[in-house]
C-alpha atoms as a PDB file:
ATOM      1  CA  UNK A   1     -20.716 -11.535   4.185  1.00  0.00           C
ATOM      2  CA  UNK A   2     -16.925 -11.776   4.754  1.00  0.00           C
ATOM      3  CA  UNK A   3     -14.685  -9.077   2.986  1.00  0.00           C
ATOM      4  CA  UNK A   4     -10.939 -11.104   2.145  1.00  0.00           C
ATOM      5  CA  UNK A   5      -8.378  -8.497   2.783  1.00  0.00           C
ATOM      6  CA  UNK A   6      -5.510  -9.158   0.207  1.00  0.00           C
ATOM      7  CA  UNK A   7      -2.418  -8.869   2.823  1.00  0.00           C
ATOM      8  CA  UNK A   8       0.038  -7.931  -0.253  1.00  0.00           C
ATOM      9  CA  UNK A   9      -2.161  -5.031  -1.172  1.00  0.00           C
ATOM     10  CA  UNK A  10      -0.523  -1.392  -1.665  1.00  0.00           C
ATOM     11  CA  UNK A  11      -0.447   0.953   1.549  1.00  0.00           C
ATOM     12  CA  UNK A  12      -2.913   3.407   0.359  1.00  0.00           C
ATOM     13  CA  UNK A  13      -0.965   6.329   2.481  1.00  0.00           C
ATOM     14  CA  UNK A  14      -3.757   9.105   2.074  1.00  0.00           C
ATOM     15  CA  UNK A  15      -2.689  12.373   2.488  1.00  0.00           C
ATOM     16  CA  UNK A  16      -2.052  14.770  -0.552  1.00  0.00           C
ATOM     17  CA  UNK A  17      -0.740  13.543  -3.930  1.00  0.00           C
ATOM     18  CA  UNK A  18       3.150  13.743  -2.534  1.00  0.00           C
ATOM     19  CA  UNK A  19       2.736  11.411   0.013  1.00  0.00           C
ATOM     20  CA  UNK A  20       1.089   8.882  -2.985  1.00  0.00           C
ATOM     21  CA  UNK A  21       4.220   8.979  -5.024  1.00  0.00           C
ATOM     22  CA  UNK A  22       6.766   6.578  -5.136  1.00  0.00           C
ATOM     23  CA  UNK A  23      10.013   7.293  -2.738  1.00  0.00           C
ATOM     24  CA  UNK A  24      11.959   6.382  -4.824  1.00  0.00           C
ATOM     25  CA  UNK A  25      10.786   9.289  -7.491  1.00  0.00           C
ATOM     26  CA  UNK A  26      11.125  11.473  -4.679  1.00  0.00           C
ATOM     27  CA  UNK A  27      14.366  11.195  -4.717  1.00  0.00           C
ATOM     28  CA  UNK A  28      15.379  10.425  -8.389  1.00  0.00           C
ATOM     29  CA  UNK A  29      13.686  13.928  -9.152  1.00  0.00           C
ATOM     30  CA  UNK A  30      15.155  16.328  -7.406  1.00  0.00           C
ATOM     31  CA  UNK A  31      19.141  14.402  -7.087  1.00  0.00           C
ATOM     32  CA  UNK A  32      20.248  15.698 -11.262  1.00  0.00           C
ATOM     33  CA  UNK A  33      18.833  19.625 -10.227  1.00  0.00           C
ATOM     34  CA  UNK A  34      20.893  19.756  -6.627  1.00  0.00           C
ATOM     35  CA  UNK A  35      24.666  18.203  -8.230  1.00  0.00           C
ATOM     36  CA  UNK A  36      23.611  20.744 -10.683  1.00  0.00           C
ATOM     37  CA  UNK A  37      23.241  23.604  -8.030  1.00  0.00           C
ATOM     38  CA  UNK A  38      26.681  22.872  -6.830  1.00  0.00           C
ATOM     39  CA  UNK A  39      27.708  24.643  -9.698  1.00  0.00           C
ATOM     40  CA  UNK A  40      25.540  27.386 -10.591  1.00  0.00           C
ATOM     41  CA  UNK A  41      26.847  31.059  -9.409  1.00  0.00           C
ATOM     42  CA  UNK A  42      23.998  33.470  -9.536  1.00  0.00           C
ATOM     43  CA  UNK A  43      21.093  34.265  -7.199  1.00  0.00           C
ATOM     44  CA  UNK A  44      17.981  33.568  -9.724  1.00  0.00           C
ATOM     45  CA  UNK A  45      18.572  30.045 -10.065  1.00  0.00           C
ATOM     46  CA  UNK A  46      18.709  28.886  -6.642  1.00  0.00           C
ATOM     47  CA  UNK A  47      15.636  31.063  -5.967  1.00  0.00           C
ATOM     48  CA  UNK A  48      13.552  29.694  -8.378  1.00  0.00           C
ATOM     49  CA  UNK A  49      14.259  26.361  -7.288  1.00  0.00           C
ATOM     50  CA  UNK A  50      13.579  26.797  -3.426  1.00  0.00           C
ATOM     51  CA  UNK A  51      10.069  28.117  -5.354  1.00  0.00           C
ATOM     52  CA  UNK A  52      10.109  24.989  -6.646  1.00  0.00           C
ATOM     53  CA  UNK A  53      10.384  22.961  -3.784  1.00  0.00           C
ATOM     54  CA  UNK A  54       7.843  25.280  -1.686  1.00  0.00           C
ATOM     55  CA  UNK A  55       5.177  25.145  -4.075  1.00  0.00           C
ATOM     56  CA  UNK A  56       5.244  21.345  -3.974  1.00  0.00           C
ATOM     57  CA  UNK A  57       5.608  20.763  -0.219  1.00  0.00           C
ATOM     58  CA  UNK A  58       2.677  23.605   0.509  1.00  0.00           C
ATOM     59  CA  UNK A  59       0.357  22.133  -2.330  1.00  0.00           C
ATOM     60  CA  UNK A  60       1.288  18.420  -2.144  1.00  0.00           C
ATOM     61  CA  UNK A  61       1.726  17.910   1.829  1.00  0.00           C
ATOM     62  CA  UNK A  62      -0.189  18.016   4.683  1.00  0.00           C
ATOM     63  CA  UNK A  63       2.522  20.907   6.595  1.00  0.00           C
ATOM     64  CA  UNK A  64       2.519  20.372  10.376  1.00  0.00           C
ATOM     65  CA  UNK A  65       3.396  23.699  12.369  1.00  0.00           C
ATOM     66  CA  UNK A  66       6.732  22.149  12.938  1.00  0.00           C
ATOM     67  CA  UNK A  67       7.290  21.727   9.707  1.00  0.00           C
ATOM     68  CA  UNK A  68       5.732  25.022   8.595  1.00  0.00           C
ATOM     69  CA  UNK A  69       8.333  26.851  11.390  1.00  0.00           C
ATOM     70  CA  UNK A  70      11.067  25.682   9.900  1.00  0.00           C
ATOM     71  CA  UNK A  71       9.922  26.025   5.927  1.00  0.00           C
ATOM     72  CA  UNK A  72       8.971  29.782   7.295  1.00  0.00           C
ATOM     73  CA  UNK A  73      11.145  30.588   9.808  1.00  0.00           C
ATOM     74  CA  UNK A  74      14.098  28.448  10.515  1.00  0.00           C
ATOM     75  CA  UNK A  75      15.351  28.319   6.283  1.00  0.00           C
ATOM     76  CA  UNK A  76      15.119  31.711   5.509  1.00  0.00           C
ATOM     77  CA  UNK A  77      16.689  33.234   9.333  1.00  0.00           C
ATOM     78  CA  UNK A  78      19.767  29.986   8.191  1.00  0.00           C
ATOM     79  CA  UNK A  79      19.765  31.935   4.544  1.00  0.00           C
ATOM     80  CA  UNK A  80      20.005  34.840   6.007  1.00  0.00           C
ATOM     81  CA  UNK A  81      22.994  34.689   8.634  1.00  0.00           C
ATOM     82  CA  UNK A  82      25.090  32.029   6.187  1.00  0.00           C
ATOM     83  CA  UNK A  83      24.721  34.877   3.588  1.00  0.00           C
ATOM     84  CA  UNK A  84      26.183  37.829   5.358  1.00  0.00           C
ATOM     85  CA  UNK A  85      28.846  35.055   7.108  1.00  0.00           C
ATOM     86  CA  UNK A  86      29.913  34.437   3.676  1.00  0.00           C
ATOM     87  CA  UNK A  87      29.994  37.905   2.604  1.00  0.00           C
ATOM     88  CA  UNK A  88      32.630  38.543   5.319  1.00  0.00           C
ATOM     89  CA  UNK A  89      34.427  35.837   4.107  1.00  0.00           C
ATOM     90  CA  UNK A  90      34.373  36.772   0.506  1.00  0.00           C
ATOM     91  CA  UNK A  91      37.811  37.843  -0.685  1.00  0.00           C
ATOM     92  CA  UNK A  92      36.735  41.572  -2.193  1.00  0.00           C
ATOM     93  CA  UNK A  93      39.319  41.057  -4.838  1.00  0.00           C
ATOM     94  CA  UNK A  94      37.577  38.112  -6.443  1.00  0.00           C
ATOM     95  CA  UNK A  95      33.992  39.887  -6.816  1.00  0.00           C
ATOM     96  CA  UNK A  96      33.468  42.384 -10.152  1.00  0.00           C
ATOM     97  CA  UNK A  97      31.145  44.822  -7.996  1.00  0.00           C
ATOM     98  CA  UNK A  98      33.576  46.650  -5.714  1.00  0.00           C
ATOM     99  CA  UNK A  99      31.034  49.470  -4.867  1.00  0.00           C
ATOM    100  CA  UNK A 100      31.241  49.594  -0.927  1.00  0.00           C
ATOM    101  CA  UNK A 101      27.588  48.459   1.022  1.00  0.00           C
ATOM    102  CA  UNK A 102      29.217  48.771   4.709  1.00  0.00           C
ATOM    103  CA  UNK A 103      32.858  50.697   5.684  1.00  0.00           C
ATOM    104  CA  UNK A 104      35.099  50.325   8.901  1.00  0.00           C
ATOM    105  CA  UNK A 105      38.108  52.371   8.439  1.00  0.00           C
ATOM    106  CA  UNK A 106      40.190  50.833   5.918  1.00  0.00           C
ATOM    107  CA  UNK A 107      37.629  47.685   5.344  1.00  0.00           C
ATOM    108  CA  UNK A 108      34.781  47.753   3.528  1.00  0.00           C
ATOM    109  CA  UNK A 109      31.682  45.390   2.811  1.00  0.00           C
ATOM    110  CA  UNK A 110      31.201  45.512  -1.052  1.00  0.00           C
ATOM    111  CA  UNK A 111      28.279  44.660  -2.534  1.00  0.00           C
ATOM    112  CA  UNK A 112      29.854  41.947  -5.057  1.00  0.00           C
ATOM    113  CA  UNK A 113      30.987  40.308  -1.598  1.00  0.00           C
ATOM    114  CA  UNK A 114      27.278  40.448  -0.304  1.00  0.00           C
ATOM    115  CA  UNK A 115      25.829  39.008  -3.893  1.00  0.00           C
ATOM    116  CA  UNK A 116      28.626  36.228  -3.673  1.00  0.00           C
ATOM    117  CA  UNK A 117      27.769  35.123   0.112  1.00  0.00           C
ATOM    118  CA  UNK A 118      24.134  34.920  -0.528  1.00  0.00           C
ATOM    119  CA  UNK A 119      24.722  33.298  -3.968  1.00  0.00           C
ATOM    120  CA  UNK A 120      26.196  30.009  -1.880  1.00  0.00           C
ATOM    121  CA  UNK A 121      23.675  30.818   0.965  1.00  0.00           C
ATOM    122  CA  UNK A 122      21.017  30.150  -1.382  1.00  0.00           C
ATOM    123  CA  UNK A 123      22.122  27.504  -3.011  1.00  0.00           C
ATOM    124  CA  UNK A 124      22.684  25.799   0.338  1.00  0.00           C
ATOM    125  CA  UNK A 125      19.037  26.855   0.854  1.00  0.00           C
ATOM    126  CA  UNK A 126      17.475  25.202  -2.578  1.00  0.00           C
ATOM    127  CA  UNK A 127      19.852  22.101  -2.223  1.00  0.00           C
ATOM    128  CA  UNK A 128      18.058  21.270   1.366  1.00  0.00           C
ATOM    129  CA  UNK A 129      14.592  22.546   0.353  1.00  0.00           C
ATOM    130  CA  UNK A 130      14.704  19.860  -2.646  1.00  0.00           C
ATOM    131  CA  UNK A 131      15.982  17.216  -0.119  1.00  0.00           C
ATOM    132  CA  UNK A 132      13.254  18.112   1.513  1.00  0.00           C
ATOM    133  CA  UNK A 133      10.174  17.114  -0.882  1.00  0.00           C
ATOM    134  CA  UNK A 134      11.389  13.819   0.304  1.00  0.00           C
ATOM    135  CA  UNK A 135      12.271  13.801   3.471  1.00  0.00           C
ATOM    136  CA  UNK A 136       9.371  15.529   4.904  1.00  0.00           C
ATOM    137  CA  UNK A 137       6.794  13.140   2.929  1.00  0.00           C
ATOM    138  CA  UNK A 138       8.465  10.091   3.261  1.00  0.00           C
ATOM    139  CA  UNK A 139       8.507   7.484   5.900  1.00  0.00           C
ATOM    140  CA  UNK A 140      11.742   5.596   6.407  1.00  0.00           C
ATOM    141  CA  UNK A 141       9.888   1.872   6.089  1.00  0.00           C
ATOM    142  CA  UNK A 142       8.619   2.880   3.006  1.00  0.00           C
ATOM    143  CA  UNK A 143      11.433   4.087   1.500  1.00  0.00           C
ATOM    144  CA  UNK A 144      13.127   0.454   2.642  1.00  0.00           C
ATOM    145  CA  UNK A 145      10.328  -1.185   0.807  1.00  0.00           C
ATOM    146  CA  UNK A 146      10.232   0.884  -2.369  1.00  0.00           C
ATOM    147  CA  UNK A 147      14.216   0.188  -2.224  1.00  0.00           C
ATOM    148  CA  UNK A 148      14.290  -3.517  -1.673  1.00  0.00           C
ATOM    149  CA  UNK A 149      11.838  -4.551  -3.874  1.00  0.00           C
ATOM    150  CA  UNK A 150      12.922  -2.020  -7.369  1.00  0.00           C
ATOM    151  CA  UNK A 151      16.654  -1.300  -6.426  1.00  0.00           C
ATOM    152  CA  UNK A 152      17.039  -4.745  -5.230  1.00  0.00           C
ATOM    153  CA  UNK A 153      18.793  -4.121  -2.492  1.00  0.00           C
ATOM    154  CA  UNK A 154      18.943  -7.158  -0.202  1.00  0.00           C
ATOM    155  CA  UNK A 155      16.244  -7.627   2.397  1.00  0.00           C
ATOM    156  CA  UNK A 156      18.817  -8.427   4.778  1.00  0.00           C
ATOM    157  CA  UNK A 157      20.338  -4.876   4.799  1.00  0.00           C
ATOM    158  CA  UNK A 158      17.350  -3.041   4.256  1.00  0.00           C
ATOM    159  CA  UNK A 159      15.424  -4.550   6.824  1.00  0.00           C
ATOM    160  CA  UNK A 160      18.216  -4.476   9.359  1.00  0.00           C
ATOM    161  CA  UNK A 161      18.618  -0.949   8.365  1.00  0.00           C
ATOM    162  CA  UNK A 162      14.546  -0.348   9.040  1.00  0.00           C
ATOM    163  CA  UNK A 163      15.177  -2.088  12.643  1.00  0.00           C
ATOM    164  CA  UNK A 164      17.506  -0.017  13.646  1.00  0.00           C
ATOM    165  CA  UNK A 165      15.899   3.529  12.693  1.00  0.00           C
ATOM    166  CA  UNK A 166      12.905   1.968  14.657  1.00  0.00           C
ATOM    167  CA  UNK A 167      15.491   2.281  17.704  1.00  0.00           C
ATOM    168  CA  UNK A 168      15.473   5.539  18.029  1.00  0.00           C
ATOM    169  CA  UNK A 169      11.843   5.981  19.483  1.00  0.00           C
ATOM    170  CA  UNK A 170      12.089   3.276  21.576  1.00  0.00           C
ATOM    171  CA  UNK A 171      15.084   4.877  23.249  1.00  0.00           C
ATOM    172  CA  UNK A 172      12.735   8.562  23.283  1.00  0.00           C
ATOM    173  CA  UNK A 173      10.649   6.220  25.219  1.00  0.00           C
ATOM    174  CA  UNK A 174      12.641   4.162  27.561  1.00  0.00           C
ATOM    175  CA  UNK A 175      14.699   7.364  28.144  1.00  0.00           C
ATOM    176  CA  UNK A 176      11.173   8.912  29.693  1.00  0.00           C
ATOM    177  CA  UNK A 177      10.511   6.349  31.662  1.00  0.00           C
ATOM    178  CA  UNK A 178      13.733   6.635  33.187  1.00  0.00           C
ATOM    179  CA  UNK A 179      13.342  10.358  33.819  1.00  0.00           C
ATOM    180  CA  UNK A 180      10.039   9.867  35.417  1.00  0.00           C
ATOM    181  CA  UNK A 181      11.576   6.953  37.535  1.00  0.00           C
ATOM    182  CA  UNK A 182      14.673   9.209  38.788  1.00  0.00           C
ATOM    183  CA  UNK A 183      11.656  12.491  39.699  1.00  0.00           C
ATOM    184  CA  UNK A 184       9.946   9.579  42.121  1.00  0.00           C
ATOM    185  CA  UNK A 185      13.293   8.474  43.385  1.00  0.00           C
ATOM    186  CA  UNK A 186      14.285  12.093  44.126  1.00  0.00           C
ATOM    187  CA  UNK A 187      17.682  11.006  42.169  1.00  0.00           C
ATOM    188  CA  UNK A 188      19.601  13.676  40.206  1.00  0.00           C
ATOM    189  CA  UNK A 189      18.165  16.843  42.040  1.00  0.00           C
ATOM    190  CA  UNK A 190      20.345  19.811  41.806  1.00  0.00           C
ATOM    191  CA  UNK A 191      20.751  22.542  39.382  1.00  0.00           C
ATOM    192  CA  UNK A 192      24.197  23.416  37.805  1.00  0.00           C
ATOM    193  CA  UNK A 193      26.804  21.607  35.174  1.00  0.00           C
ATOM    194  CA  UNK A 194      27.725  19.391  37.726  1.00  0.00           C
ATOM    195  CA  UNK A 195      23.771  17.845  38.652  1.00  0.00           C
ATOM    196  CA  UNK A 196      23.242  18.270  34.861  1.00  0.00           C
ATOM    197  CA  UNK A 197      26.367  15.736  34.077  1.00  0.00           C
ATOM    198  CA  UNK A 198      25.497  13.011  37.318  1.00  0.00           C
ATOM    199  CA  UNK A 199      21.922  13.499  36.159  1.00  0.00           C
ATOM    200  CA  UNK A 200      22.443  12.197  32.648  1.00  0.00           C
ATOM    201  CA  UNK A 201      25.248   9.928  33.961  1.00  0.00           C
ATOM    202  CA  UNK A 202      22.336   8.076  36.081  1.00  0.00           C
ATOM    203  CA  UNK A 203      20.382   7.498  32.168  1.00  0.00           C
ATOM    204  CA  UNK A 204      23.212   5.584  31.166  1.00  0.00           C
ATOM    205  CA  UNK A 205      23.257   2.111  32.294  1.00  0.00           C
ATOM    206  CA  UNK A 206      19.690   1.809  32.553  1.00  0.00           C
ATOM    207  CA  UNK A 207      19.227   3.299  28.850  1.00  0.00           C
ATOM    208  CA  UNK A 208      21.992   0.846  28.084  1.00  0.00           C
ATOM    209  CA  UNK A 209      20.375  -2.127  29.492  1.00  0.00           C
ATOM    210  CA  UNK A 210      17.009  -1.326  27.923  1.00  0.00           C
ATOM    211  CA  UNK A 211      18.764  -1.143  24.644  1.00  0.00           C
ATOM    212  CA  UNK A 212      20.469  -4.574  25.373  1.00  0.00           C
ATOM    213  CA  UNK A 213      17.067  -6.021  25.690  1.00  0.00           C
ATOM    214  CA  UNK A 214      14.969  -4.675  23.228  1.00  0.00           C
ATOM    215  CA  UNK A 215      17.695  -5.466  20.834  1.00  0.00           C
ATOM    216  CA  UNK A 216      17.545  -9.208  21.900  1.00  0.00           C
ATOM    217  CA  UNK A 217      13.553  -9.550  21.565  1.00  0.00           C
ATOM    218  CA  UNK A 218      14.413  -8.057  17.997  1.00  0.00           C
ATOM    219  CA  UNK A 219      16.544 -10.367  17.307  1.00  0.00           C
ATOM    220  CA  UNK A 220      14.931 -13.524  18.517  1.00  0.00           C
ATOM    221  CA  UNK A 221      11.640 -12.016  16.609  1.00  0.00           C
ATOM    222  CA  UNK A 222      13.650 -12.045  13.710  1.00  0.00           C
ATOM    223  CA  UNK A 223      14.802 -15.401  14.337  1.00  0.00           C
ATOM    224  CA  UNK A 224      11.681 -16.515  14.804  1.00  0.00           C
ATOM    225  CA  UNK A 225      10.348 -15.719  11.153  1.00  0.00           C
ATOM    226  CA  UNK A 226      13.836 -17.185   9.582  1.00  0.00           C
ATOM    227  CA  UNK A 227      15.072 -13.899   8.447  1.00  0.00           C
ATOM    228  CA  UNK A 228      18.157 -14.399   6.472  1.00  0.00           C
ATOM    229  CA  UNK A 229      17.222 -18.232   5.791  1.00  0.00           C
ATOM    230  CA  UNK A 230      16.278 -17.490   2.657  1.00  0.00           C
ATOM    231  CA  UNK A 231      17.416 -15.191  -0.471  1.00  0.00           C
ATOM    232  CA  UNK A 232      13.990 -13.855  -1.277  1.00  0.00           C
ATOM    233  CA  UNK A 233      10.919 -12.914   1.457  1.00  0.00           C
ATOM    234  CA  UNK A 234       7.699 -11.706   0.233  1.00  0.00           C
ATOM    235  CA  UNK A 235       6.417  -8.763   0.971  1.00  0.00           C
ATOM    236  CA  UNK A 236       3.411  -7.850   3.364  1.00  0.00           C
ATOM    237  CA  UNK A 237       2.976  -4.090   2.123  1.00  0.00           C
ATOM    238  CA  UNK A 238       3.895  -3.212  -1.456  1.00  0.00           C
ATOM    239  CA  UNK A 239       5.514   0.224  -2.823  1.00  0.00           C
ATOM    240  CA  UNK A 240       4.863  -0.270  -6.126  1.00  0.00           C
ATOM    241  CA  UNK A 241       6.490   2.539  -8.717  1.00  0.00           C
ATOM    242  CA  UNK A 242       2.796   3.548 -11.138  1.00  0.00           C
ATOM    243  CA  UNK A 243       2.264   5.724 -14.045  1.00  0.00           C
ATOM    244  CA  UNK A 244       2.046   9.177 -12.307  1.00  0.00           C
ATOM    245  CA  UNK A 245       5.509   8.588 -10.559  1.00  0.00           C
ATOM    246  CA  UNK A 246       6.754   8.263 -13.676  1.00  0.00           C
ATOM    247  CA  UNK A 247       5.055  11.600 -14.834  1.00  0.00           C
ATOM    248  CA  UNK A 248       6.140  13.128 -11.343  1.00  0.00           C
ATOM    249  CA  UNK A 249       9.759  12.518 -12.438  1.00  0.00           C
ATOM    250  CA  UNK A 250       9.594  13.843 -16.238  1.00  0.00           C
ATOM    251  CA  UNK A 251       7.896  16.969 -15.697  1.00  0.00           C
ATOM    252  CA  UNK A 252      10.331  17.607 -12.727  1.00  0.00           C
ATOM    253  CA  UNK A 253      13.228  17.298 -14.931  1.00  0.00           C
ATOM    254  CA  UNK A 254      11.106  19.551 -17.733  1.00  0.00           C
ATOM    255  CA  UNK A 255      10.817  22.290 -15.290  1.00  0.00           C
ATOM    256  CA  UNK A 256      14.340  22.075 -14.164  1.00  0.00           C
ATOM    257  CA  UNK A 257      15.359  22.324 -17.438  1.00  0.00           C
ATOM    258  CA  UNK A 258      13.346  25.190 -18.499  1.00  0.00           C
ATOM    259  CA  UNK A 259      14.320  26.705 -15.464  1.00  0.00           C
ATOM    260  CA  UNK A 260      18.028  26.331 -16.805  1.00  0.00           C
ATOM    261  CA  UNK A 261      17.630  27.537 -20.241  1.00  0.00           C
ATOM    262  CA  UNK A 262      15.839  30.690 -19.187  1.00  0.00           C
ATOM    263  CA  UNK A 263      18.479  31.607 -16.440  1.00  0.00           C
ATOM    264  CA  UNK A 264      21.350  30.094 -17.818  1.00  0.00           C
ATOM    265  CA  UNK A 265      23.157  30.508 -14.973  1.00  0.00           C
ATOM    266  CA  UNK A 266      26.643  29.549 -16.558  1.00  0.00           C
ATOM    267  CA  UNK A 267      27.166  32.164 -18.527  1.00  0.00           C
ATOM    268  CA  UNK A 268      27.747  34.899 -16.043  1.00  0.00           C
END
């Protein structure tokens, strides 16, 4: 018995529940809370949101170590060294708590100046962590075909658009091949600045060429399936926006606004 495979079925992406929900709500979630943490001035807000963001990427992703390094690592050492660059940089006459943390002679490191610098370096923090719950769940063709076919933007420019990421790891590729080629060649030996620049020099026109071809079997692929001839294609894979995206979205925004009320971090 023969199985018919419907060919305009829904990717079923597997993973955990955030890589099942609609790109599209992974972004329309999160955008209101970070224009809204442009604006906030305290320390409790942007905390509780980076919890936010955390407790959804470690409960709703799969987390590769190189995504768990910089979640871990790489975020908090960034909070870190932003906050005490902006604490320097804090004008001491513009904070309410004067009481010195760190004195140099006539200069002195208040602690309103240290509260201030990690105030924005947090912030920064809870903006990216949020941009983050879709970017690190997300793959760029999807989000293409969850935008083309509900924001209606034209296939033309979102397709183009998906060719072109796809670039980049063809050029990862051709740019090893090239590496390897140079090693059997013996080209590009040396150590130094100067090997270092005729080394990658010698990637150039090669890389360039490469590009110059793939680009043309692109385009004559392209050509070959009339894109652009018409102002509709159908689709192969569908993104299509369900019920629990929906309730993804809403209780987002409920939690951002309780989150709000409770800190209300305009009033300080």
């Amino acid at each position: 018995m023969s199985t018919t495979v419907d060919p305009y079925a829904a990717v079923d992406q597997g993973g955990r529940f955030l890589s099942r929900i609609n790109p599209l709500a992974k972004l329309l979630a999160p955008i209101p809370v970070m224009i809204a943490l442009v604006f906030v001035r305290d320390l409790g807000t942007p905390l509780a949101f980076l919890a936010v963001a955390y407790l959804l990427l470690l409960l709703g992703s799969r987390i590769a170590t190189r995504t768990l390094i910089l979640l871990g690592v790489a975020l908090p050492l960034a909070v870190v060294i932003l906050g005490l660059g902006m604490a320097f940089w804090t004008d001491p006459t513009a904070v309410t708590d004067r009481t010195p943390a760190l004195s140099l002679g006539a200069w002195s490191l208040t602690w309103g100046a240290i509260g201030a610098g990690f105030a924005t370096s947090l912030r920064l923090a809870a903006i990216v962590a949020l941009a983050f719950i879709g970017g690190l769940t997300t793959s760029g063709s999807d989000l293409v075909r969850a935008s083309v076919q509900h924001l209606r933007v034209p296939y033309r420019v979102g397709y183009t658009a998906l060719a072109a990421f796809r670039f980049v790891p063809r050029f990862g590729y051709e740019l090893d091949i090239i590496r390897q080629a140079h090693r059997v060649r013996g080209a590009g030996g040396g150590r130094g600045p100067i090997a270092a620049v005729r080394r990658w020099s010698g990637y150039l026109v090669p890389l360039l060429a490469g590009a110059i071809r793939h680009a043309e079997r692109v385009a004559l692929a392209m050509d070959a399936r009339a894109f652009g001839a018409f102002p509709e294609r159908t689709e192969r894979h569908l993104v299509p926006w369900r019920a629990h995206d929906t309730v993804f979205v809403l209780l987002f925004w409920i939690v951002s606004v309780v989150i709000f009320v409770l800190l209300h971090p305009w009033t300080l």
